[in-house]
Protein backbone atom coordinates (compact mmCIF):
# COMPACT_ATOMS: atom_id res chain seq x y z
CA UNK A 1 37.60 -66.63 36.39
CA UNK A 2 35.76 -64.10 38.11
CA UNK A 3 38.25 -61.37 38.57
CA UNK A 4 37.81 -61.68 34.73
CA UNK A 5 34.71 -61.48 34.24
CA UNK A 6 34.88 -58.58 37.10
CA UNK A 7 37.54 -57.00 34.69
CA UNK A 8 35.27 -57.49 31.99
CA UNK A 9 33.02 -55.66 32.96
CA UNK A 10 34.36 -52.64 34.43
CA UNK A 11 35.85 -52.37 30.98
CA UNK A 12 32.53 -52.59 29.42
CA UNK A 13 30.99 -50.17 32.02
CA UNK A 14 33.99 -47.49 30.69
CA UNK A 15 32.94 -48.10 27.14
CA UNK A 16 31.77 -44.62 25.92
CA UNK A 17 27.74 -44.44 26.00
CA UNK A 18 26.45 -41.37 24.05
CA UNK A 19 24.03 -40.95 26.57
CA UNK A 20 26.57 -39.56 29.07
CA UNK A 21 27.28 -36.51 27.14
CA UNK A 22 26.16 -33.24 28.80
CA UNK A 23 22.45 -32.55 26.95
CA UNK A 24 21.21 -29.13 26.55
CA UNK A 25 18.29 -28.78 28.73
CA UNK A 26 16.09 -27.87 25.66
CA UNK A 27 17.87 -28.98 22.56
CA UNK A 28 15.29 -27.46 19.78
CA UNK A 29 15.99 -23.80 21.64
CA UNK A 30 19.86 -24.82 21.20
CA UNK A 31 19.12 -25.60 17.30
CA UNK A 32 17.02 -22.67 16.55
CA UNK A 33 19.71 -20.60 18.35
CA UNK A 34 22.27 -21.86 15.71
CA UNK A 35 19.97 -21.39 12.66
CA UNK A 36 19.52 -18.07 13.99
CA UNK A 37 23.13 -17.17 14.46
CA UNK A 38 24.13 -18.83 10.96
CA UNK A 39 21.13 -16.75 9.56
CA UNK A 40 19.43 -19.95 8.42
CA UNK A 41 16.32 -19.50 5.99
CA UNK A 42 13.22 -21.12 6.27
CA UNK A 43 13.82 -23.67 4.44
CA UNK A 44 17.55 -24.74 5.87
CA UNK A 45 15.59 -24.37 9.14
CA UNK A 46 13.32 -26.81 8.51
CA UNK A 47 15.59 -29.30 7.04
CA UNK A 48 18.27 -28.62 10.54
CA UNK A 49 14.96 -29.68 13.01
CA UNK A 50 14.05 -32.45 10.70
CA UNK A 51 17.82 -33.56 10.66
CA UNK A 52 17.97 -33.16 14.26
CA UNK A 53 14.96 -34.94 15.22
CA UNK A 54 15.78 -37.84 13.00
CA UNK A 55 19.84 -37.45 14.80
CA UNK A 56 17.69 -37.80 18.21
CA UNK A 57 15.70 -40.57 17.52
CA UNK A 58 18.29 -42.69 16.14
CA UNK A 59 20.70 -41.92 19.13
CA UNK A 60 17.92 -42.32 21.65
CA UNK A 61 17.41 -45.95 20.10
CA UNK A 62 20.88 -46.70 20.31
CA UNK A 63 21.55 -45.72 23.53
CA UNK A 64 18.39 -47.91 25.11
CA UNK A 65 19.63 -51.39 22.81
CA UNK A 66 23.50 -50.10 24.23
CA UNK A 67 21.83 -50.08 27.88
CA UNK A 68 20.09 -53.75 27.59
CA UNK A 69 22.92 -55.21 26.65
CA UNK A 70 24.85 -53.18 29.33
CA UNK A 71 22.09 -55.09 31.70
CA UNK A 72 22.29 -58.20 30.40
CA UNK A 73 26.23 -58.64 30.36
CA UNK A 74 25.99 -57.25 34.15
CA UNK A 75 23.52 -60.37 34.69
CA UNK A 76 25.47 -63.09 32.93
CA UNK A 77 28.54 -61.68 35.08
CA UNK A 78 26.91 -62.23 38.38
CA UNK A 79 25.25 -65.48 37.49
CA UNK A 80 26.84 -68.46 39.20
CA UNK A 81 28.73 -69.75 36.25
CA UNK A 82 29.42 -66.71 33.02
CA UNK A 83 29.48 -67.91 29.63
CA UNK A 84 32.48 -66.42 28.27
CA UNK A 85 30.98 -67.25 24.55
CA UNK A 86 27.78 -64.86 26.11
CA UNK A 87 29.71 -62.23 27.31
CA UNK A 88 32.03 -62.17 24.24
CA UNK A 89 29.06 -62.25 22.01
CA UNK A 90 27.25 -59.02 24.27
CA UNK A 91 30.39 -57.48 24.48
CA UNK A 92 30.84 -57.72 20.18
CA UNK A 93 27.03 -56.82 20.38
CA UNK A 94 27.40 -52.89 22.35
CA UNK A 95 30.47 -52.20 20.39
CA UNK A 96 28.76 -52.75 16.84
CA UNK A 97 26.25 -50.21 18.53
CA UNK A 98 28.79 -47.97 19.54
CA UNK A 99 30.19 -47.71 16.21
CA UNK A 100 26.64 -47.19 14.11
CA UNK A 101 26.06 -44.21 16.73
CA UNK A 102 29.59 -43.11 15.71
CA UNK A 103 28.21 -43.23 12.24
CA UNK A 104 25.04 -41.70 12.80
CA UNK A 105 27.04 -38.99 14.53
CA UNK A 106 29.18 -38.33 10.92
CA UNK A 107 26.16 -38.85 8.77
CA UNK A 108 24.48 -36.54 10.51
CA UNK A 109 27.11 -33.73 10.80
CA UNK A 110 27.39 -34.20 7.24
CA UNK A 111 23.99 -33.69 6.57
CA UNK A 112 24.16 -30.25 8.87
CA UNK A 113 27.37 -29.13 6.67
CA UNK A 114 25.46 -29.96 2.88
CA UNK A 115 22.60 -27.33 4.44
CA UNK A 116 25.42 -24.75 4.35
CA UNK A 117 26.23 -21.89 2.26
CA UNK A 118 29.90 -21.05 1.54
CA UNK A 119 29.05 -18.28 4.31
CA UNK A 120 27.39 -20.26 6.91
CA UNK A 121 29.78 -22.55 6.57
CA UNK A 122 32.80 -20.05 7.31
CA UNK A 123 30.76 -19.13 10.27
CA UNK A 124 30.62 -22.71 11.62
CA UNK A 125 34.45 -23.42 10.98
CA UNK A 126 35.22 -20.15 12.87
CA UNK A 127 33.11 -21.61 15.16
CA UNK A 128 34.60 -24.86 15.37
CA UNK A 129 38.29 -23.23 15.89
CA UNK A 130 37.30 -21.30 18.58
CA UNK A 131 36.50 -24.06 20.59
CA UNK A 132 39.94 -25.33 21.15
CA UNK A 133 40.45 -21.30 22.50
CA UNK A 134 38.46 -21.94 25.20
CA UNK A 135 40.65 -23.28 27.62
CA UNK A 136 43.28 -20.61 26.65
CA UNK A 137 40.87 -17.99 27.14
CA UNK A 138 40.01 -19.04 31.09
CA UNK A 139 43.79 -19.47 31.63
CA UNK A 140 44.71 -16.22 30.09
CA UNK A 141 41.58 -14.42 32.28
CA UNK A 142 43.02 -16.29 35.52
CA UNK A 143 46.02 -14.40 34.58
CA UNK A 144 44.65 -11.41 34.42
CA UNK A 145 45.69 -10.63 30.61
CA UNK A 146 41.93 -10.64 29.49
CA UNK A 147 38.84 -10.24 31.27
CA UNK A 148 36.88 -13.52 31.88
CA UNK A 149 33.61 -14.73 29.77
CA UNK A 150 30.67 -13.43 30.27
């Protein structure tokens, strides 16, 4: 029963948290940078920061409810006799938030995409394509066929 519950819980400790992904080390300077770049307005400015504030405080309030439970499954674990029926129910519990920071994720992308002109938008699919060049671009600069980033 315990190498269960052991397995349990290394499982649950694997379960994607969003607060593991890399953060910028000033995200506001990372948002301006990309209303600057897509040649935002004032206005679509504006609406970005407010869009990203409310993205931030949403996450942030899912990740600290994901990290209780996270706590209290590692707690009913180590007690001397688990309730499978608790850590079932905690285990239900982080995925539910899990998947509402998956939608908060979409909902706000979307909300980033209706700020767009049909420019701006061209700009950020560009964008968006380029990223899956750059792991072609360091292997083609290791072989000396480009130079590297700068």
């Amino acid at each position: 029963m315990k190498a269960i519950l052991a397995a349990v819980l290394v499982l649950c400790c694997r379960l994607p948290v969003f607060s593991q992904q890399p953060q910028p080390a000033d995200p506001h300077a990372a948002v301006l940078a990309v209303a600057g770049f897509l040649q935002f307005s004032e206005t679509q400015t504006a609406r970005f920061v407010q869009a990203f504030d409310n993205f931030q405080s949403t996450m942030h309030d899912l990740q600290t409810q994901i990290a209780s439970r996270q706590q209290q499954l590692e707690q009913v674990i180590r007690s001397s006799q688990p309730s499978t029926a608790v850590i079932g129910q905690l285990l239900l519990e982080i995925y539910a938030l899990q998947s509402k920071g998956g939608d908060v994720i979409t909902q706000y992308h979307n909300a980033f995409i209706d700020l767009l002109s049909p420019e701006q938008l061209q700009k950020t699919q560009i964008v968006s394509q380029a990223r899956n060049l750059v792991p072609a671009v360091a292997v083609f600069a290791a072989a000396s066929l480009i130079e590297p980033p700068r």
